[in-house]
PDB file of N, CA and C in Angstrom:
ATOM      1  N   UNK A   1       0.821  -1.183   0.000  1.00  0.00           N
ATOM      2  CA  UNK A   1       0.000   0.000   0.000  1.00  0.00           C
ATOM      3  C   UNK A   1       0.868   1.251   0.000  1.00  0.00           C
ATOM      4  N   UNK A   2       1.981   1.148   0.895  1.00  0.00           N
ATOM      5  CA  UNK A   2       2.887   2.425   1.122  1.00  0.00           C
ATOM      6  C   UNK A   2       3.793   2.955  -0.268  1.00  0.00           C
ATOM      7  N   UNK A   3       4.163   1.458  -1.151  1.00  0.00           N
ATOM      8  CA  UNK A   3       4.823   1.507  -2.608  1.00  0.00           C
ATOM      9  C   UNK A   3       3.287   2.224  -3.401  1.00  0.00           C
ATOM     10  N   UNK A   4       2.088   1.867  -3.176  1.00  0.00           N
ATOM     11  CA  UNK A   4       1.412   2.833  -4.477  1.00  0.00           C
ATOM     12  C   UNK A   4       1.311   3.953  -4.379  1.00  0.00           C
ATOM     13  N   UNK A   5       1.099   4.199  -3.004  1.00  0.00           N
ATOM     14  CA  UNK A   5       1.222   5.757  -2.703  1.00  0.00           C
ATOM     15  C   UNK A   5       2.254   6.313  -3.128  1.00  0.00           C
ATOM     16  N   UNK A   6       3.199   5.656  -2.923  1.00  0.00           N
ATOM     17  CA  UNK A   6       4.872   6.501  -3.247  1.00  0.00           C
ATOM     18  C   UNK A   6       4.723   6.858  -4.916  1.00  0.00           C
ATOM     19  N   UNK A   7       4.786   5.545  -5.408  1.00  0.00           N
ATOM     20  CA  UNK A   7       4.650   5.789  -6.967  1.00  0.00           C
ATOM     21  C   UNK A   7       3.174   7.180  -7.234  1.00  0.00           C
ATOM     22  N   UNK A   8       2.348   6.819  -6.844  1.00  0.00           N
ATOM     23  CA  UNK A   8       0.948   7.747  -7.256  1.00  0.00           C
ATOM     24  C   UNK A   8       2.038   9.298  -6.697  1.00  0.00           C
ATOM     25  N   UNK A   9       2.411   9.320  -5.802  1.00  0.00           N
ATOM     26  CA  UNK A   9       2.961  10.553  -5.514  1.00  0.00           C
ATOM     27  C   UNK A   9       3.702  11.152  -6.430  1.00  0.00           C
ATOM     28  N   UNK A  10       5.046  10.679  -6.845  1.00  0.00           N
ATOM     29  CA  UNK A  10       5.795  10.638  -7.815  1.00  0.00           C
ATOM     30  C   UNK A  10       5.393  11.202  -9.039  1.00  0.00           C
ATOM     31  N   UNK A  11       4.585  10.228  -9.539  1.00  0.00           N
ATOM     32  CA  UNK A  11       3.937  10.487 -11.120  1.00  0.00           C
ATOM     33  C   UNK A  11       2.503  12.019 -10.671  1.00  0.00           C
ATOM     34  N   UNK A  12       2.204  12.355  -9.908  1.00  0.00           N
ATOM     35  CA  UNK A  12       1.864  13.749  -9.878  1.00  0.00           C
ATOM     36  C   UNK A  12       2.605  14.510  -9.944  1.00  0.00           C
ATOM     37  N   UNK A  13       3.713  14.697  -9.090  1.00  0.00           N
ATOM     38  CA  UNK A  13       4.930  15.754  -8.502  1.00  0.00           C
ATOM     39  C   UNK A  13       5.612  15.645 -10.138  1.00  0.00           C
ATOM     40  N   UNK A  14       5.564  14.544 -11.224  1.00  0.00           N
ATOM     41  CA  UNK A  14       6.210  14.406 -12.233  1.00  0.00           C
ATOM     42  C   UNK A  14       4.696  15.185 -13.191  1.00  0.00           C
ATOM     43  N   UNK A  15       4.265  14.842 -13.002  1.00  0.00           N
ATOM     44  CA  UNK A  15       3.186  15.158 -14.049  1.00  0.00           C
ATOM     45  C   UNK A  15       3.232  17.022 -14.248  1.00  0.00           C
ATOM     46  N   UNK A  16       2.765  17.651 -12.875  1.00  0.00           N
ATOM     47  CA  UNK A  16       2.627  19.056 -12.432  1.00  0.00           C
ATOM     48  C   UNK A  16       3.991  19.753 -12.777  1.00  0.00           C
ATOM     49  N   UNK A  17       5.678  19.411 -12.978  1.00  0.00           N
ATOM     50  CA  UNK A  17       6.448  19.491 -13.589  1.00  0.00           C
ATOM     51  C   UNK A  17       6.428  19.438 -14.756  1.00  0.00           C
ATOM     52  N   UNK A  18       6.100  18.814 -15.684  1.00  0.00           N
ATOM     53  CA  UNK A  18       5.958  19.126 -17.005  1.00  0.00           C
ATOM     54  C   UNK A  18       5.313  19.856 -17.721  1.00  0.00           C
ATOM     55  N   UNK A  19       3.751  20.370 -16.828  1.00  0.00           N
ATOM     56  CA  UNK A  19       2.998  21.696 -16.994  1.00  0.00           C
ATOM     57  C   UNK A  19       3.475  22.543 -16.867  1.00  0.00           C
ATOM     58  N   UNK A  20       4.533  22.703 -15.599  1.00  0.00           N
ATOM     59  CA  UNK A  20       5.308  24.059 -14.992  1.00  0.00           C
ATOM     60  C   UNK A  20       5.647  25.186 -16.154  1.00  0.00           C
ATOM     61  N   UNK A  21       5.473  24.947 -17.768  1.00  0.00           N
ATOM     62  CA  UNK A  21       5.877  26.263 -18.378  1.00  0.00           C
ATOM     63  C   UNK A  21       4.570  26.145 -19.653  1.00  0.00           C
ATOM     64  N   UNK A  22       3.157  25.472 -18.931  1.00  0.00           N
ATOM     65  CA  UNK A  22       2.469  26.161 -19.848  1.00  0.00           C
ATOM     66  C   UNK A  22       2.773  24.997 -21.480  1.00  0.00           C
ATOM     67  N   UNK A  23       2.835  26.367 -22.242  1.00  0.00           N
ATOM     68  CA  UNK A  23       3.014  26.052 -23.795  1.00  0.00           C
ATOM     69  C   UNK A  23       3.834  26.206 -24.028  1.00  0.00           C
ATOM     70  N   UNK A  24       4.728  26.332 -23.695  1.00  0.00           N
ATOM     71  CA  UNK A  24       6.882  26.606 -24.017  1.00  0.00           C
ATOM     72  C   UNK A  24       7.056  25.493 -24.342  1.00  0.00           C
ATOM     73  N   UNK A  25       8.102  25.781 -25.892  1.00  0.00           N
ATOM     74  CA  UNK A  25       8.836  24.465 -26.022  1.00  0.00           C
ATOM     75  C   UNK A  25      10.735  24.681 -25.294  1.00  0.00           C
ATOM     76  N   UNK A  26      11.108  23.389 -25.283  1.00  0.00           N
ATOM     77  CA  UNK A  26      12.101  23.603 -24.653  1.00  0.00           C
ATOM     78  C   UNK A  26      13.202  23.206 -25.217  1.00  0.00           C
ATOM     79  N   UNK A  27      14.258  24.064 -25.435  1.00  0.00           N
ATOM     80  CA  UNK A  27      15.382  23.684 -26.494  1.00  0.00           C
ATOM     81  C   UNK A  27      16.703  23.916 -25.482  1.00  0.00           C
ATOM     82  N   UNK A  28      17.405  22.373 -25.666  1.00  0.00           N
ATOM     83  CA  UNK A  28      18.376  21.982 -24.786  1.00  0.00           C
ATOM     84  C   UNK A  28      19.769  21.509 -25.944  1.00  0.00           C
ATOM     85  N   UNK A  29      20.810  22.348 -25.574  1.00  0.00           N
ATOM     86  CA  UNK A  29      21.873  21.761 -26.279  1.00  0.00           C
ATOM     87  C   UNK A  29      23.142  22.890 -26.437  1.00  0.00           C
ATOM     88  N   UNK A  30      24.026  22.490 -27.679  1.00  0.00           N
ATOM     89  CA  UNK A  30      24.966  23.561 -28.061  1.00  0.00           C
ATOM     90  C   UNK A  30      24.943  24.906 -28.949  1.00  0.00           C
ATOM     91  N   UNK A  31      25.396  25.680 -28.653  1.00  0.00           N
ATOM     92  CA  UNK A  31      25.002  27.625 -29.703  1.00  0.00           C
ATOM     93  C   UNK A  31      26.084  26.857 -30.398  1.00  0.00           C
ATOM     94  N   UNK A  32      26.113  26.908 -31.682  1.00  0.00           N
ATOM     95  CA  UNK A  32      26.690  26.865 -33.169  1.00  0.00           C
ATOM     96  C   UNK A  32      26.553  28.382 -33.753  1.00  0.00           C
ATOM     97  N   UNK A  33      25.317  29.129 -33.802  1.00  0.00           N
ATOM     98  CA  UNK A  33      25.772  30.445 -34.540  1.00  0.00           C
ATOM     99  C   UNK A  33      24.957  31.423 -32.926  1.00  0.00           C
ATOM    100  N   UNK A  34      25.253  33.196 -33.476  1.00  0.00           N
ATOM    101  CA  UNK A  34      24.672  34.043 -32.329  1.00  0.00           C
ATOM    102  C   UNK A  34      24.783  34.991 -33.239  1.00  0.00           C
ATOM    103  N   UNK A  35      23.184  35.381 -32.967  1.00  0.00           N
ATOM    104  CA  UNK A  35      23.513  37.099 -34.119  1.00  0.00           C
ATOM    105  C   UNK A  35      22.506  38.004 -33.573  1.00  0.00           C
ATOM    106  N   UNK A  36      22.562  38.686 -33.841  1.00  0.00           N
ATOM    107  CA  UNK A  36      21.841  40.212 -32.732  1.00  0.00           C
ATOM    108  C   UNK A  36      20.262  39.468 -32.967  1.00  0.00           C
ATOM    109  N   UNK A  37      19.353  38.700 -33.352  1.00  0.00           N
ATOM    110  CA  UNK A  37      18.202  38.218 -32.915  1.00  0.00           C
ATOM    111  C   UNK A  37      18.282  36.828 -32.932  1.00  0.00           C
ATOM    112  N   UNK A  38      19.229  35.977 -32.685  1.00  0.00           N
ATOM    113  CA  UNK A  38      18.885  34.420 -32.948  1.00  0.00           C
ATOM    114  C   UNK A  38      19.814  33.534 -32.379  1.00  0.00           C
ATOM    115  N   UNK A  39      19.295  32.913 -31.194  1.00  0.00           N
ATOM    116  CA  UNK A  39      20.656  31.722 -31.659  1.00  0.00           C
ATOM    117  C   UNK A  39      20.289  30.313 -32.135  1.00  0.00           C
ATOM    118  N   UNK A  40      21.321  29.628 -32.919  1.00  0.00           N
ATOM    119  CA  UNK A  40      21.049  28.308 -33.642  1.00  0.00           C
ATOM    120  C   UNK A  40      21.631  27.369 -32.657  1.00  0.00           C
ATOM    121  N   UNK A  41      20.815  26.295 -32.195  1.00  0.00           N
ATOM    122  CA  UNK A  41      21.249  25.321 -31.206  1.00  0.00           C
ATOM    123  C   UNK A  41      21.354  24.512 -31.777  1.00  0.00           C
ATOM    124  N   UNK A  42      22.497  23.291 -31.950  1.00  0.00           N
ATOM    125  CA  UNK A  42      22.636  21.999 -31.911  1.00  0.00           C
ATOM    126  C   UNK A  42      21.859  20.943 -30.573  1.00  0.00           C
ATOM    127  N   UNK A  43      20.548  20.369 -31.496  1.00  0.00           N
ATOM    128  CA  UNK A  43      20.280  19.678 -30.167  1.00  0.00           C
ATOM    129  C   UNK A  43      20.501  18.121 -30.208  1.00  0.00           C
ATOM    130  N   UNK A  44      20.171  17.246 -29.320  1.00  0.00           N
ATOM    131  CA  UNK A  44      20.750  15.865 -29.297  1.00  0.00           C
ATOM    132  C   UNK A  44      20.921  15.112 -30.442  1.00  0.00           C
ATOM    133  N   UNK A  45      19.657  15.472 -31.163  1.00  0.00           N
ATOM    134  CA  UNK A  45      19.247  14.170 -32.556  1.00  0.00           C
ATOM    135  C   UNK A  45      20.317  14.780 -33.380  1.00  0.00           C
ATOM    136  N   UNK A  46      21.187  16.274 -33.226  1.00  0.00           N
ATOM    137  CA  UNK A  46      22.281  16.879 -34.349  1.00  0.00           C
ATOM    138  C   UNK A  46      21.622  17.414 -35.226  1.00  0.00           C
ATOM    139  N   UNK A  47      20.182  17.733 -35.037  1.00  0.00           N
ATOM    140  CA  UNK A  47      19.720  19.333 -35.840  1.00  0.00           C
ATOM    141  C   UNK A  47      20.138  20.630 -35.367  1.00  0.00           C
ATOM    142  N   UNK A  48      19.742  21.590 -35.895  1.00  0.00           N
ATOM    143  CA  UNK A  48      19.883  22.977 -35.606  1.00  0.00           C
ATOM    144  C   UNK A  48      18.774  23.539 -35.710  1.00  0.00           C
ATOM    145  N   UNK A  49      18.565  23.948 -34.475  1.00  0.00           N
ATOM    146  CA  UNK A  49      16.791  24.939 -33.615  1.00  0.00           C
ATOM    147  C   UNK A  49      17.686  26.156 -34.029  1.00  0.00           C
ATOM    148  N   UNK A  50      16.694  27.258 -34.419  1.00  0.00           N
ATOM    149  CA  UNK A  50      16.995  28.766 -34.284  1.00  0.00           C
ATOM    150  C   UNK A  50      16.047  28.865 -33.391  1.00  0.00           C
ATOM    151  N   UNK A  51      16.414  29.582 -32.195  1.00  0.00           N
ATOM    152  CA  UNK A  51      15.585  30.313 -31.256  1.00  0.00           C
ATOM    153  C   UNK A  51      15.933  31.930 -31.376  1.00  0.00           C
ATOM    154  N   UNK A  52      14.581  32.811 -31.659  1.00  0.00           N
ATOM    155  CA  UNK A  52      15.035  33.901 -32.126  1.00  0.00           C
ATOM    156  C   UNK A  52      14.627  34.776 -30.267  1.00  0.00           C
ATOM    157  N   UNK A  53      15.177  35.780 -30.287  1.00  0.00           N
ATOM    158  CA  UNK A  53      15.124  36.824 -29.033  1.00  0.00           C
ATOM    159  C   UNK A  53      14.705  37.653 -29.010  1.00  0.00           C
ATOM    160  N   UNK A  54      14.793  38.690 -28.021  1.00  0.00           N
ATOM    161  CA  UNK A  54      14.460  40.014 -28.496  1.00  0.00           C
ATOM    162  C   UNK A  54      14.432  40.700 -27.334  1.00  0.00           C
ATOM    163  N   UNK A  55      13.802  41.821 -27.047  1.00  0.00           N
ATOM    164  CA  UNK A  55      14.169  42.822 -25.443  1.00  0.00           C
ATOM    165  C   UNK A  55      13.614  42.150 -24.451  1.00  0.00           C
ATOM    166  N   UNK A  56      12.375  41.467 -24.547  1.00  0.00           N
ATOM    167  CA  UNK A  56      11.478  40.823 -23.524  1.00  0.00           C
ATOM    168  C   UNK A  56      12.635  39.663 -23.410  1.00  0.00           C
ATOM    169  N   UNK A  57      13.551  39.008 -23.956  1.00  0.00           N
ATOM    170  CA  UNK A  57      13.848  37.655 -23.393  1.00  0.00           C
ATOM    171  C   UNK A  57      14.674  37.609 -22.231  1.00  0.00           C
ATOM    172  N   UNK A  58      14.447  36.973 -21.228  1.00  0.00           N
ATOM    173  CA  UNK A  58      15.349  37.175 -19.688  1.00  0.00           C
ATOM    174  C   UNK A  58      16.571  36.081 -20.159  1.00  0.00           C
ATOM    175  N   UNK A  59      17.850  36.601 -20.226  1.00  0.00           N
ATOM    176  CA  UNK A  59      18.928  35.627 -20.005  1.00  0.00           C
ATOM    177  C   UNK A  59      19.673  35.397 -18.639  1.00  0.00           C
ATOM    178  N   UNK A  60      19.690  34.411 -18.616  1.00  0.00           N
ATOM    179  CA  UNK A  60      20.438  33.953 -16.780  1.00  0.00           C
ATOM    180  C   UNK A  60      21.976  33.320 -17.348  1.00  0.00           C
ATOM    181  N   UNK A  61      23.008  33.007 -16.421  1.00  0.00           N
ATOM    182  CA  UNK A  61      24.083  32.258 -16.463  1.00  0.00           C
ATOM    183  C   UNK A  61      24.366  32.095 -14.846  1.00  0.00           C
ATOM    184  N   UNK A  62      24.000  31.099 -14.664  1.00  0.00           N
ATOM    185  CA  UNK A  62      23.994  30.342 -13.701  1.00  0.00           C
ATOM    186  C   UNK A  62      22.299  30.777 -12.670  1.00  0.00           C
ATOM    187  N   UNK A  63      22.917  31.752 -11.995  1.00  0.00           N
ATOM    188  CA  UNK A  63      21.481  32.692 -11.236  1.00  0.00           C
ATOM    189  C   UNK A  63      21.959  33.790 -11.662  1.00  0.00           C
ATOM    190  N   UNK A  64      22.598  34.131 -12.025  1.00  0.00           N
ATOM    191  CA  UNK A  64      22.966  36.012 -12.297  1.00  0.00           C
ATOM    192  C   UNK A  64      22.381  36.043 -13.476  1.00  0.00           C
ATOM    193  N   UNK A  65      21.853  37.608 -13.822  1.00  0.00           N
ATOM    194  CA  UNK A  65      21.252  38.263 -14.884  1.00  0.00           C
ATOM    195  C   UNK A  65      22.279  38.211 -15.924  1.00  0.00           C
ATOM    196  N   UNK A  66      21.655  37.930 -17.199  1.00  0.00           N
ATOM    197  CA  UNK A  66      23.114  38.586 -18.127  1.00  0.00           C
ATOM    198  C   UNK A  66      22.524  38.324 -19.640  1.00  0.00           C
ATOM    199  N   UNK A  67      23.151  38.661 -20.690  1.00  0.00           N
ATOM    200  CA  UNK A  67      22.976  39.282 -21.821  1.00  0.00           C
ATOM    201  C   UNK A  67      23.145  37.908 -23.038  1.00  0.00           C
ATOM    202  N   UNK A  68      22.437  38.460 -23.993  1.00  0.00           N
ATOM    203  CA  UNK A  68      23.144  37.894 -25.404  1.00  0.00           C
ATOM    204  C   UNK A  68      24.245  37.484 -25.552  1.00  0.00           C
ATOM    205  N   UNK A  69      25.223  39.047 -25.528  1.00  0.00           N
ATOM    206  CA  UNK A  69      26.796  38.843 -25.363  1.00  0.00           C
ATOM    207  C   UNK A  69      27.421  37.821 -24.479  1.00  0.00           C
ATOM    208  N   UNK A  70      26.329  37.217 -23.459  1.00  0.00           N
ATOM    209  CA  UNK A  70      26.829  36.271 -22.798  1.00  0.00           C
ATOM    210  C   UNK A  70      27.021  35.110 -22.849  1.00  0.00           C
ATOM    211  N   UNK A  71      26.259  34.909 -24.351  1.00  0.00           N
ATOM    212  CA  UNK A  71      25.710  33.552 -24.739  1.00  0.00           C
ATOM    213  C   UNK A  71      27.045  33.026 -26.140  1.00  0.00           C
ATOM    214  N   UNK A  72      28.416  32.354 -25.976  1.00  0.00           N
ATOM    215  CA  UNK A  72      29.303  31.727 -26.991  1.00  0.00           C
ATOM    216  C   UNK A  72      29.453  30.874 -27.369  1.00  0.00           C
ATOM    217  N   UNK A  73      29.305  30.797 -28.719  1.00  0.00           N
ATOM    218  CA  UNK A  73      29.364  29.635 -29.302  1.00  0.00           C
ATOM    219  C   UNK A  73      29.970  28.675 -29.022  1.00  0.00           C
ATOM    220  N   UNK A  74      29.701  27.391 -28.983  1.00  0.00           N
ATOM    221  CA  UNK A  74      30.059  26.184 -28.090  1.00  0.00           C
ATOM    222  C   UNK A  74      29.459  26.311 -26.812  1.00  0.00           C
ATOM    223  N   UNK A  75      28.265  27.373 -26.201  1.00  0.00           N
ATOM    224  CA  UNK A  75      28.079  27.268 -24.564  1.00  0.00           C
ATOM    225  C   UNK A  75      26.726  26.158 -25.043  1.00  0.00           C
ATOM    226  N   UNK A  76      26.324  25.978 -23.655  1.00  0.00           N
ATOM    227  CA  UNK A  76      25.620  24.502 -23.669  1.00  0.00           C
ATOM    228  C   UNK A  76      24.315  25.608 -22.936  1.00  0.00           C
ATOM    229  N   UNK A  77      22.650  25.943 -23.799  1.00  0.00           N
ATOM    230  CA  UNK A  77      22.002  26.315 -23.631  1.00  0.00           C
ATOM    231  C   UNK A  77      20.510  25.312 -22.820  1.00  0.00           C
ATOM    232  N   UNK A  78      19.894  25.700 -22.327  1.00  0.00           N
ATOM    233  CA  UNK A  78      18.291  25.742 -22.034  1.00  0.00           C
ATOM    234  C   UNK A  78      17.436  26.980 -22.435  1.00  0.00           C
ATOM    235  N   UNK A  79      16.647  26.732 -23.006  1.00  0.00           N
ATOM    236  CA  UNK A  79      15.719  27.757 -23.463  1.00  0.00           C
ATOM    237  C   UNK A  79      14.146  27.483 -23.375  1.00  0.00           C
ATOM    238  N   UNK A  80      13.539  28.165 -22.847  1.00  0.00           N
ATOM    239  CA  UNK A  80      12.167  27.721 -23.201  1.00  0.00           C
ATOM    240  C   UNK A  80      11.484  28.778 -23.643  1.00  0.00           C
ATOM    241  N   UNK A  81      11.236  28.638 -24.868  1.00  0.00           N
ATOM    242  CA  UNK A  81      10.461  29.386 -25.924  1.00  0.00           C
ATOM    243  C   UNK A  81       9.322  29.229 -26.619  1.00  0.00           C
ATOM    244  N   UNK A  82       8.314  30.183 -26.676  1.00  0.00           N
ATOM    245  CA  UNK A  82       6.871  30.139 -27.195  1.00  0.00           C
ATOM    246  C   UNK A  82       6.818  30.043 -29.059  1.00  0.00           C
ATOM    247  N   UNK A  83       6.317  29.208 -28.949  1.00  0.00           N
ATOM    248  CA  UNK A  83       6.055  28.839 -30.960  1.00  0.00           C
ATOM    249  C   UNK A  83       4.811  29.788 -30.979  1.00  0.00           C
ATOM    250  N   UNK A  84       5.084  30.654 -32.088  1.00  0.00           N
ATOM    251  CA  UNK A  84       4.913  31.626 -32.948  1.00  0.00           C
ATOM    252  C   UNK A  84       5.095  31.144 -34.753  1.00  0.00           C
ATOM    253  N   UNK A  85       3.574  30.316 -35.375  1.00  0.00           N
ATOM    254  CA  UNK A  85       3.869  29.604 -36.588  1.00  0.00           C
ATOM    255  C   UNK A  85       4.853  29.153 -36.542  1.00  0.00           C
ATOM    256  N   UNK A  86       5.623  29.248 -37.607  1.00  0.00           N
ATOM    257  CA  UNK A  86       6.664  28.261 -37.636  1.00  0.00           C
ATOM    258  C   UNK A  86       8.350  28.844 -36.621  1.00  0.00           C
ATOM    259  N   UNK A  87       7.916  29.740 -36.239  1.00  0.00           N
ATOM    260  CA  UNK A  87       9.430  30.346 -35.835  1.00  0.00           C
ATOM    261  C   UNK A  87       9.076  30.002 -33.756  1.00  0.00           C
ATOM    262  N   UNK A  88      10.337  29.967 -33.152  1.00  0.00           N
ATOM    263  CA  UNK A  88      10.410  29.868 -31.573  1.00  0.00           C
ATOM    264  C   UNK A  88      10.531  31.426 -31.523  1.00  0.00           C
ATOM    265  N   UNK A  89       9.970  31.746 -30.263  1.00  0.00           N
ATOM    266  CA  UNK A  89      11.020  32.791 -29.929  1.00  0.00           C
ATOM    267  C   UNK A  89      11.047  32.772 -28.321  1.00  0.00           C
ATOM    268  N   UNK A  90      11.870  32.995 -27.720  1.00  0.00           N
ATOM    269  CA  UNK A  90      13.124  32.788 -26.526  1.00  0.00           C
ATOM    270  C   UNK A  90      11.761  33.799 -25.401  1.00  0.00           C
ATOM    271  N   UNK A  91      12.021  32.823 -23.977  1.00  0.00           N
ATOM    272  CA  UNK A  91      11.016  33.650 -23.122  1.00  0.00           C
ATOM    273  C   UNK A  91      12.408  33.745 -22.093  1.00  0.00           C
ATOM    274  N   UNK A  92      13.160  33.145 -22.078  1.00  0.00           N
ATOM    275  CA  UNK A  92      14.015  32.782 -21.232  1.00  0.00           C
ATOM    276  C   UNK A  92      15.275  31.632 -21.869  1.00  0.00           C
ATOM    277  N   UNK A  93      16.472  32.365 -21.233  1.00  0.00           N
ATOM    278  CA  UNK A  93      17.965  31.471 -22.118  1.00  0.00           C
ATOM    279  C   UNK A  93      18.653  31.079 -20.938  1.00  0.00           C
ATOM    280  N   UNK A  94      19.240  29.927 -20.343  1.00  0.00           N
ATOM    281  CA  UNK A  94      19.800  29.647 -19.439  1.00  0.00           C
ATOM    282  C   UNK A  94      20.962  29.475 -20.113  1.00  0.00           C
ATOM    283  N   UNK A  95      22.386  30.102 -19.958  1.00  0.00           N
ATOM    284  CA  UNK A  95      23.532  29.722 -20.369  1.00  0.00           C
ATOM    285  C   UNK A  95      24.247  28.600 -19.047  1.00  0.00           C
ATOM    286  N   UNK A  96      24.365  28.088 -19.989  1.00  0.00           N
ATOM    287  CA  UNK A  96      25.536  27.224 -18.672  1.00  0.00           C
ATOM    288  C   UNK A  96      26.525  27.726 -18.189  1.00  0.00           C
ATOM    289  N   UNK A  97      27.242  26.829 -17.087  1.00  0.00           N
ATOM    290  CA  UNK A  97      28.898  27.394 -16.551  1.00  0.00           C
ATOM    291  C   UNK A  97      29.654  26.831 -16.594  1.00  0.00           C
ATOM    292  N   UNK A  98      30.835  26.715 -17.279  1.00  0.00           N
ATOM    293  CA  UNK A  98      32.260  26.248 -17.303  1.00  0.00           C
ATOM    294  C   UNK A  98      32.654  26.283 -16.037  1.00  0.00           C
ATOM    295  N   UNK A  99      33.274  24.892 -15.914  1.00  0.00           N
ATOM    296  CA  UNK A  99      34.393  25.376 -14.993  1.00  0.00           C
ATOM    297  C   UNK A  99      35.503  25.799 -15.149  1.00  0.00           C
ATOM    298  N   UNK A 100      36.903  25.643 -14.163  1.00  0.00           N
ATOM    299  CA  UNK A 100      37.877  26.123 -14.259  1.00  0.00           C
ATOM    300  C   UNK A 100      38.645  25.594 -15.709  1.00  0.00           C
ATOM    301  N   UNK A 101      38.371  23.920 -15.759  1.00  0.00           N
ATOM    302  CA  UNK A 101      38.880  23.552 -16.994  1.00  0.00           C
ATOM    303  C   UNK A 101      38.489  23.413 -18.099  1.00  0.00           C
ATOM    304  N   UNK A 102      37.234  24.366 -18.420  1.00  0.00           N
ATOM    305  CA  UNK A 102      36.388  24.639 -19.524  1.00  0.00           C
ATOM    306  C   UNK A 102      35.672  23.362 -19.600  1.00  0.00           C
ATOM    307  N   UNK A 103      35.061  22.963 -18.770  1.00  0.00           N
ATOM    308  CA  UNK A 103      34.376  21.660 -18.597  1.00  0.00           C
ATOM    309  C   UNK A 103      33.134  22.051 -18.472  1.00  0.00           C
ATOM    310  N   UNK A 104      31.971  21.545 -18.709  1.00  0.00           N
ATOM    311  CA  UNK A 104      30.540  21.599 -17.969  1.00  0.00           C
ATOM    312  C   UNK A 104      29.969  21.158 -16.787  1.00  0.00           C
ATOM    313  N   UNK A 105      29.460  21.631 -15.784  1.00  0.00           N
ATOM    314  CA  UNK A 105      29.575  20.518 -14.313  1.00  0.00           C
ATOM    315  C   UNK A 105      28.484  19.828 -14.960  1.00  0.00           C
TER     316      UNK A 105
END
C-alpha cells in the first residue's frame, strides 16, 4: 500500500512538472551560430533549432542576470520558448557554466 502511494505521488509531482511552463517548447543543447536576434542550437538528434530573441527575453548564467553577449558559441544552452507559426522565440535562455577547466559541471 505504502509503494502505491509513493509511486501515485511521484507520477503527480512528475506530471505538475511538465505543466510548470504552460506552452513553451524547450530547447536543450549547443550555440553553433549568435547574431543580434537568434541563436542556432545543436540539439541531441544533431539538428539545428533557431531560437530567435528580443528585449522581452530574460537571459540567466547560472542565477545572475546577463545578456546575449553572454551567450558563446560552443556554450551549452536551455531555453524555453513560445512557438509563434513556424518560428520559436526565446522567453528565457539559461547559459551554462564552465568550470575552471572549460568543462561543464
Amino acid at each position: 500500500m505504502k509503494k502505491s502511494a509513493l509511486i501515485l505521488l511521484i507520477a503527480l509531482s512528475l506530471n505538475s512538472l511538465a505543466f510548470a511552463h504552460g506552452d513553451m517548447e524547450h530547447v536543450l543543447g549547443t550555440v553553433v551560430k549568435v547574431t543580434d536576434q537568434s541563436l542556432s542550437v545543436k540539439v541531441s538528434d544533431g539538428t539545428i533549432t533557431v531560437v530567435l530573441f528580443d528585449q522581452e527575453t530574460h537571459f540567466l548564467k547560472g542565477t545572475s542576470p546577463a545578456t546575449a553577449k553572454d551567450v558563446p558559441v560552443g556554450s551549452r544552452v536551455v531555453i524555453h520558448a513560445h512557438k509563434h507559426g513556424d518560428s520559436l522565440h526565446a522567453a528565457e535562455v539559461k547559459i551554462g557554466i564552465t568550470t575552471a577547466a572549460g568543462q561543464h559541471p
